[in-house]
PDB file of N, CA and C in Angstrom:
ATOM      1  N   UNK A   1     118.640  96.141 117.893  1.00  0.00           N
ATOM      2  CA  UNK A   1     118.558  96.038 116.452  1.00  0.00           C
ATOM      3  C   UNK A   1     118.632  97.443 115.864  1.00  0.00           C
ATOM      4  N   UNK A   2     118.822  97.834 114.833  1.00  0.00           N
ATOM      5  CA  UNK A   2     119.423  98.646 114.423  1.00  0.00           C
ATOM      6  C   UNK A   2     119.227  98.766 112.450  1.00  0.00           C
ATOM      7  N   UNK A   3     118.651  99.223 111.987  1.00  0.00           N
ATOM      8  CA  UNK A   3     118.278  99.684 110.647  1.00  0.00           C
ATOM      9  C   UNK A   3     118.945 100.592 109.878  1.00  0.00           C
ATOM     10  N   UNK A   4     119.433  99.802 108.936  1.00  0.00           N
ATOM     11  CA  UNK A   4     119.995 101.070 107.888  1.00  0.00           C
ATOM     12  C   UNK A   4     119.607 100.893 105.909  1.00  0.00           C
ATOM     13  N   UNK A   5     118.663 101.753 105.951  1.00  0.00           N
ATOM     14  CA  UNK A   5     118.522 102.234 105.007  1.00  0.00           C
ATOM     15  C   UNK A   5     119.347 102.491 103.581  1.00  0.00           C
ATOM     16  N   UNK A   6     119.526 102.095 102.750  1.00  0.00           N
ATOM     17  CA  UNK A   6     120.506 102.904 101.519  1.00  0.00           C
ATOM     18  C   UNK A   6     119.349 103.992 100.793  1.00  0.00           C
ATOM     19  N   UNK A   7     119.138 104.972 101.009  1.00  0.00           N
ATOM     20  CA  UNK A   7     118.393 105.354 100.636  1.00  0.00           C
ATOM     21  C   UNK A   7     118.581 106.067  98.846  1.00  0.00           C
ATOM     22  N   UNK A   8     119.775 105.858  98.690  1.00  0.00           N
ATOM     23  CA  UNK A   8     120.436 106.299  97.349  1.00  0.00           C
ATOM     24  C   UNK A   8     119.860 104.740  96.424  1.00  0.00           C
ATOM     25  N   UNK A   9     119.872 103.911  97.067  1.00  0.00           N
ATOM     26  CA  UNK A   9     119.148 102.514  96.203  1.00  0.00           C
ATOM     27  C   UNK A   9     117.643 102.596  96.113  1.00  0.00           C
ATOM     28  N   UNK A  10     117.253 103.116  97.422  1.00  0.00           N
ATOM     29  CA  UNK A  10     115.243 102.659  97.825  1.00  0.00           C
ATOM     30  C   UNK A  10     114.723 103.381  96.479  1.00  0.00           C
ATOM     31  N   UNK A  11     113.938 102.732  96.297  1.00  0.00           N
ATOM     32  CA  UNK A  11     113.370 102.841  94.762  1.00  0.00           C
ATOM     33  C   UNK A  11     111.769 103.127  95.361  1.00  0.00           C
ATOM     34  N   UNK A  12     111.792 103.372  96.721  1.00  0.00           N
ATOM     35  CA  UNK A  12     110.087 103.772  97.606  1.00  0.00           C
ATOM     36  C   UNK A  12     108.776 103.197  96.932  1.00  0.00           C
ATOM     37  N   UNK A  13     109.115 101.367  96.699  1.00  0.00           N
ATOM     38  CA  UNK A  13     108.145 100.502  96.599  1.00  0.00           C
ATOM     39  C   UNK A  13     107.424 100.503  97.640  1.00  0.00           C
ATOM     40  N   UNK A  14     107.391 100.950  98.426  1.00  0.00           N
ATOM     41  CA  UNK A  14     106.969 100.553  99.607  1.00  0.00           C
ATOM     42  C   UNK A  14     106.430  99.287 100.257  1.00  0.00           C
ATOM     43  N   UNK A  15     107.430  98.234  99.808  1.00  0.00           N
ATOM     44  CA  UNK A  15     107.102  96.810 100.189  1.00  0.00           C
ATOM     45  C   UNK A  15     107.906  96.914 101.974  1.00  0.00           C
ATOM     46  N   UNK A  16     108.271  97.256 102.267  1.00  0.00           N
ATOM     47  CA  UNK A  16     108.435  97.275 103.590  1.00  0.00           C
ATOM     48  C   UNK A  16     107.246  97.449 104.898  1.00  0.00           C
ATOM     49  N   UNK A  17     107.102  99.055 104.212  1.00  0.00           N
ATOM     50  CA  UNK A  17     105.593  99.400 104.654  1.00  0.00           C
ATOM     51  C   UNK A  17     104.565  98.539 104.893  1.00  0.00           C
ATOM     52  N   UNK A  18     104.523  97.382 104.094  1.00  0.00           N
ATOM     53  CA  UNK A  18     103.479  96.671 103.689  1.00  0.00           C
ATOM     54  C   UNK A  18     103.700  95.685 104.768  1.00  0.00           C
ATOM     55  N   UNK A  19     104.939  95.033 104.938  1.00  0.00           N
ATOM     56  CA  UNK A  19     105.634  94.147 105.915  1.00  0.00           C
ATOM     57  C   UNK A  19     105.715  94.662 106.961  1.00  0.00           C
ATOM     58  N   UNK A  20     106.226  95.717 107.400  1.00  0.00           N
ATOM     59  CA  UNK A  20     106.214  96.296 108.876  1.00  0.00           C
ATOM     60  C   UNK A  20     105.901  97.484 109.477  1.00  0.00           C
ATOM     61  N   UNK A  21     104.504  98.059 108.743  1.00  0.00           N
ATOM     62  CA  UNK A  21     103.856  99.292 109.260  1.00  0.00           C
ATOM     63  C   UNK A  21     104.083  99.779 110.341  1.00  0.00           C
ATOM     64  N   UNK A  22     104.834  99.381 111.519  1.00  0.00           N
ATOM     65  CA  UNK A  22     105.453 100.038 112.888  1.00  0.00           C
ATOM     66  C   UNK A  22     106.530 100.376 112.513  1.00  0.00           C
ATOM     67  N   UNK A  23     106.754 100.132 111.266  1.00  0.00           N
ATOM     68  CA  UNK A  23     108.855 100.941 111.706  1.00  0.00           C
ATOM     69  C   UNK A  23     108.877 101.076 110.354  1.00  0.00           C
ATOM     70  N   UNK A  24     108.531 101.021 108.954  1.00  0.00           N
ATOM     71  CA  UNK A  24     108.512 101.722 107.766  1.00  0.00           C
ATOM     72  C   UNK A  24     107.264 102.244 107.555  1.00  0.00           C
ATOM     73  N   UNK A  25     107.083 103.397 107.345  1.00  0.00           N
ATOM     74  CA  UNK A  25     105.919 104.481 106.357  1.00  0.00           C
ATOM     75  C   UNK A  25     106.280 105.134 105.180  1.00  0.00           C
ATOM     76  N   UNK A  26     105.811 105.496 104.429  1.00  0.00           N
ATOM     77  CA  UNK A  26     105.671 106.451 103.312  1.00  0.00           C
ATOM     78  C   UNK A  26     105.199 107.645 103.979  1.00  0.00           C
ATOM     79  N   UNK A  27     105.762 108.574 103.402  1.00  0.00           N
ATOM     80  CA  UNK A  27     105.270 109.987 103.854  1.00  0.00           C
ATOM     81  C   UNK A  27     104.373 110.720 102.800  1.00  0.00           C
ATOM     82  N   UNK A  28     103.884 111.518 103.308  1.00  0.00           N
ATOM     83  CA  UNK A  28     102.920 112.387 101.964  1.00  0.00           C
ATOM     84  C   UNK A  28     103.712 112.724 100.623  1.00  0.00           C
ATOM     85  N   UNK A  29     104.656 112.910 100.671  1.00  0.00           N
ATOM     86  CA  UNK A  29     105.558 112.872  99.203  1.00  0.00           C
ATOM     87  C   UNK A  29     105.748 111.345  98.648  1.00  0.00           C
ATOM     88  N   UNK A  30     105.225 110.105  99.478  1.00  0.00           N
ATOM     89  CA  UNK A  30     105.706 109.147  98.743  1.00  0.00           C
ATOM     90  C   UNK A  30     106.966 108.495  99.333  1.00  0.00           C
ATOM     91  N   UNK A  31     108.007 109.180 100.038  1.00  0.00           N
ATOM     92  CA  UNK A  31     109.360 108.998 100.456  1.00  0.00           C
ATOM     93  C   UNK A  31     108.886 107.641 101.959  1.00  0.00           C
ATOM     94  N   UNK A  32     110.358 107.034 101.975  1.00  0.00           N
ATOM     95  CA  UNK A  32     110.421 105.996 103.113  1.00  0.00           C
ATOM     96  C   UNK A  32     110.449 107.167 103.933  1.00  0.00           C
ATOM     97  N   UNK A  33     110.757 106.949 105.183  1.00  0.00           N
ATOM     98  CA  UNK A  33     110.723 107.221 106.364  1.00  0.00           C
ATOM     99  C   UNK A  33     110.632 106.072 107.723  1.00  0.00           C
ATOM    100  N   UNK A  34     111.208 106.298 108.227  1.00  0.00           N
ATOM    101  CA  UNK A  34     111.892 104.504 109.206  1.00  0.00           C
ATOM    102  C   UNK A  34     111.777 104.719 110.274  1.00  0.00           C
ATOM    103  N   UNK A  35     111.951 104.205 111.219  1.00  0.00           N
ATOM    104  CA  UNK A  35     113.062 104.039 112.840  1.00  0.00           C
ATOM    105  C   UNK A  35     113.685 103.385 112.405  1.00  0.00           C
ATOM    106  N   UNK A  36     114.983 103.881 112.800  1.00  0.00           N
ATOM    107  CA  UNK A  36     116.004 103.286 112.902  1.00  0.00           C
ATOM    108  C   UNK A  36     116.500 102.024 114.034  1.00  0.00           C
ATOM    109  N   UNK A  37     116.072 102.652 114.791  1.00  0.00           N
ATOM    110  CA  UNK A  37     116.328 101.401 116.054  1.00  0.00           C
ATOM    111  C   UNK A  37     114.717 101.229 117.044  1.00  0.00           C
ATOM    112  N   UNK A  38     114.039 100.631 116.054  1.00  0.00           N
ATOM    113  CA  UNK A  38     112.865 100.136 116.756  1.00  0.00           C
ATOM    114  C   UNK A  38     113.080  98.780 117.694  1.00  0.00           C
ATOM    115  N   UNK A  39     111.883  98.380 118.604  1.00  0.00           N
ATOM    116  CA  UNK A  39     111.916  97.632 119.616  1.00  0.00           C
ATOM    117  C   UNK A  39     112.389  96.272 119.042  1.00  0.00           C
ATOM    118  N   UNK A  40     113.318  95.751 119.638  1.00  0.00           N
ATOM    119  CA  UNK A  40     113.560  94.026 119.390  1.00  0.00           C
ATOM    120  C   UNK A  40     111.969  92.963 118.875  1.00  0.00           C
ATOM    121  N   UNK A  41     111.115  93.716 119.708  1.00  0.00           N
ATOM    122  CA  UNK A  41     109.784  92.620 119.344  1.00  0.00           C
ATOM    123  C   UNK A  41     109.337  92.965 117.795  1.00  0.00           C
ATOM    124  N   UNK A  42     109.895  93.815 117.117  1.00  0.00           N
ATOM    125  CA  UNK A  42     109.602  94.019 115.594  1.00  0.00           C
ATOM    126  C   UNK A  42     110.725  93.240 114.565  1.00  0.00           C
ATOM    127  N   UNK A  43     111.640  92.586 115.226  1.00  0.00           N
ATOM    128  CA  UNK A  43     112.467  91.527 114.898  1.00  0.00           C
ATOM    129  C   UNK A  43     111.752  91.101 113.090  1.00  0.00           C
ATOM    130  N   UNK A  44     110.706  90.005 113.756  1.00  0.00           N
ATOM    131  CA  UNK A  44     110.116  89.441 112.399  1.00  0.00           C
ATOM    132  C   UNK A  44     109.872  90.413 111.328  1.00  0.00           C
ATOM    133  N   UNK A  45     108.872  91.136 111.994  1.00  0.00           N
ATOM    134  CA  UNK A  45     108.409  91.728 110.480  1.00  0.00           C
ATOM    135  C   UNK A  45     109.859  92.687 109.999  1.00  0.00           C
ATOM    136  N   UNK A  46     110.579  93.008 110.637  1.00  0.00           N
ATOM    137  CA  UNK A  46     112.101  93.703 109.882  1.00  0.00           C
ATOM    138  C   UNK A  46     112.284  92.826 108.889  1.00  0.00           C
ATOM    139  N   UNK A  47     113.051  91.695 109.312  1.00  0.00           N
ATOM    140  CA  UNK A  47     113.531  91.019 108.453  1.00  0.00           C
ATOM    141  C   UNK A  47     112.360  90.792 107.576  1.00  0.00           C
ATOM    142  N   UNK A  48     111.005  90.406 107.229  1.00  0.00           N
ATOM    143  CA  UNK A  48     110.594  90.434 106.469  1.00  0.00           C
ATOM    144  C   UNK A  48     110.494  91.630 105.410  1.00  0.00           C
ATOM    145  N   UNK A  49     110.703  92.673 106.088  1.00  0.00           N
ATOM    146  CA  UNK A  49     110.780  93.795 104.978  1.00  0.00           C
ATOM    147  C   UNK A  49     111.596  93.874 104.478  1.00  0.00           C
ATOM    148  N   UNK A  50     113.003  93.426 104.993  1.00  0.00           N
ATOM    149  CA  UNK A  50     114.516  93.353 104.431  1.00  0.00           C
ATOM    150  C   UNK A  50     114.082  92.204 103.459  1.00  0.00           C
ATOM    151  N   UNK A  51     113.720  91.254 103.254  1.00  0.00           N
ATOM    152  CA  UNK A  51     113.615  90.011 102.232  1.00  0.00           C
ATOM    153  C   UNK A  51     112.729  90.347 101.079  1.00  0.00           C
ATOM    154  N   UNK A  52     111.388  91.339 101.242  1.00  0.00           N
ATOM    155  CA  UNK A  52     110.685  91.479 100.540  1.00  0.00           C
ATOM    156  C   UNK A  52     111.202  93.082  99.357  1.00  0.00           C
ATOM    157  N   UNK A  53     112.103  93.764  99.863  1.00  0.00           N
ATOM    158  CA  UNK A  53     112.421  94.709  99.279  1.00  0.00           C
ATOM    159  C   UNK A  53     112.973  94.205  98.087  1.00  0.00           C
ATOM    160  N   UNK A  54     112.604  94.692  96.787  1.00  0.00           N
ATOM    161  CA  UNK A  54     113.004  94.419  95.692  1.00  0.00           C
ATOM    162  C   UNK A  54     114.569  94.844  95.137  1.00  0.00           C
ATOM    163  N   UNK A  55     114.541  95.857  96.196  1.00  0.00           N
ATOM    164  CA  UNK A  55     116.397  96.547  95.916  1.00  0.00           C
ATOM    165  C   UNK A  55     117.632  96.245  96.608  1.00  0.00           C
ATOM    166  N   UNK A  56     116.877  95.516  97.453  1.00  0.00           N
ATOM    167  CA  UNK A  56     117.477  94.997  98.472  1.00  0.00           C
ATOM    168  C   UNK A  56     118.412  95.990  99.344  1.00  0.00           C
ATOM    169  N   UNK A  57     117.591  97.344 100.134  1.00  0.00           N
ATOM    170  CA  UNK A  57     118.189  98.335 100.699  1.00  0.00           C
ATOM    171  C   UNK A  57     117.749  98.400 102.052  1.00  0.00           C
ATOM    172  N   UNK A  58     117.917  97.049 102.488  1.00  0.00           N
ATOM    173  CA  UNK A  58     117.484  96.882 104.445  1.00  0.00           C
ATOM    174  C   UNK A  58     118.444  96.323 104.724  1.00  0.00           C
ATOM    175  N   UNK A  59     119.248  96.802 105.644  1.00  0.00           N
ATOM    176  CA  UNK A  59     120.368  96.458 106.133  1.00  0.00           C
ATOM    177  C   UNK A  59     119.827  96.295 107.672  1.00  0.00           C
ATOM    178  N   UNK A  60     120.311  95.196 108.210  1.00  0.00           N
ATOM    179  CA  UNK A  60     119.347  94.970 109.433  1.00  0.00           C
ATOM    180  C   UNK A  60     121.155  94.643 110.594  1.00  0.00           C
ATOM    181  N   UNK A  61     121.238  95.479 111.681  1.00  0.00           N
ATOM    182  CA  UNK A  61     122.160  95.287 112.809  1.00  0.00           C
ATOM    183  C   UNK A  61     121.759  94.924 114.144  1.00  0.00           C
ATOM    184  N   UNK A  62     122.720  93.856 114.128  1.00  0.00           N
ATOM    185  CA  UNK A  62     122.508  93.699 115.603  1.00  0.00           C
ATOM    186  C   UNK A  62     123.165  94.242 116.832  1.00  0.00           C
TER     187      UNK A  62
END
């Protein structure tokens, strides 16, 4: 699996964060910050962060 970000869209709600604290954080400025290709067993909560993003800037690969 494989993550891509638009980061020119992320508007750093941090509703991802909220959904999948192993593979989205906020950093001390506030900014996303990701893995990009975290473990297959984070499957669910990805896609939940991809659904819950309001900008819709989770692009999820397989």
């Amino acid at each position: 699996m494989r993550i891509i970000v638009d980061l020119a869209k992320c508007q750093d709600h941090g509703q991802c964060a909220i959904a999948a604290p192993a593979v989205f954080q906020m950093d001390e400025e506030g900014r996303l910050v990701y893995e990009g290709n975290p473990d297959e067993s984070y499957r669910f909560e990805v896609e939940e962060a991809a659904d819950v993003c309001p900008v819709q800037a989770i692009l999820i690969e397989d």
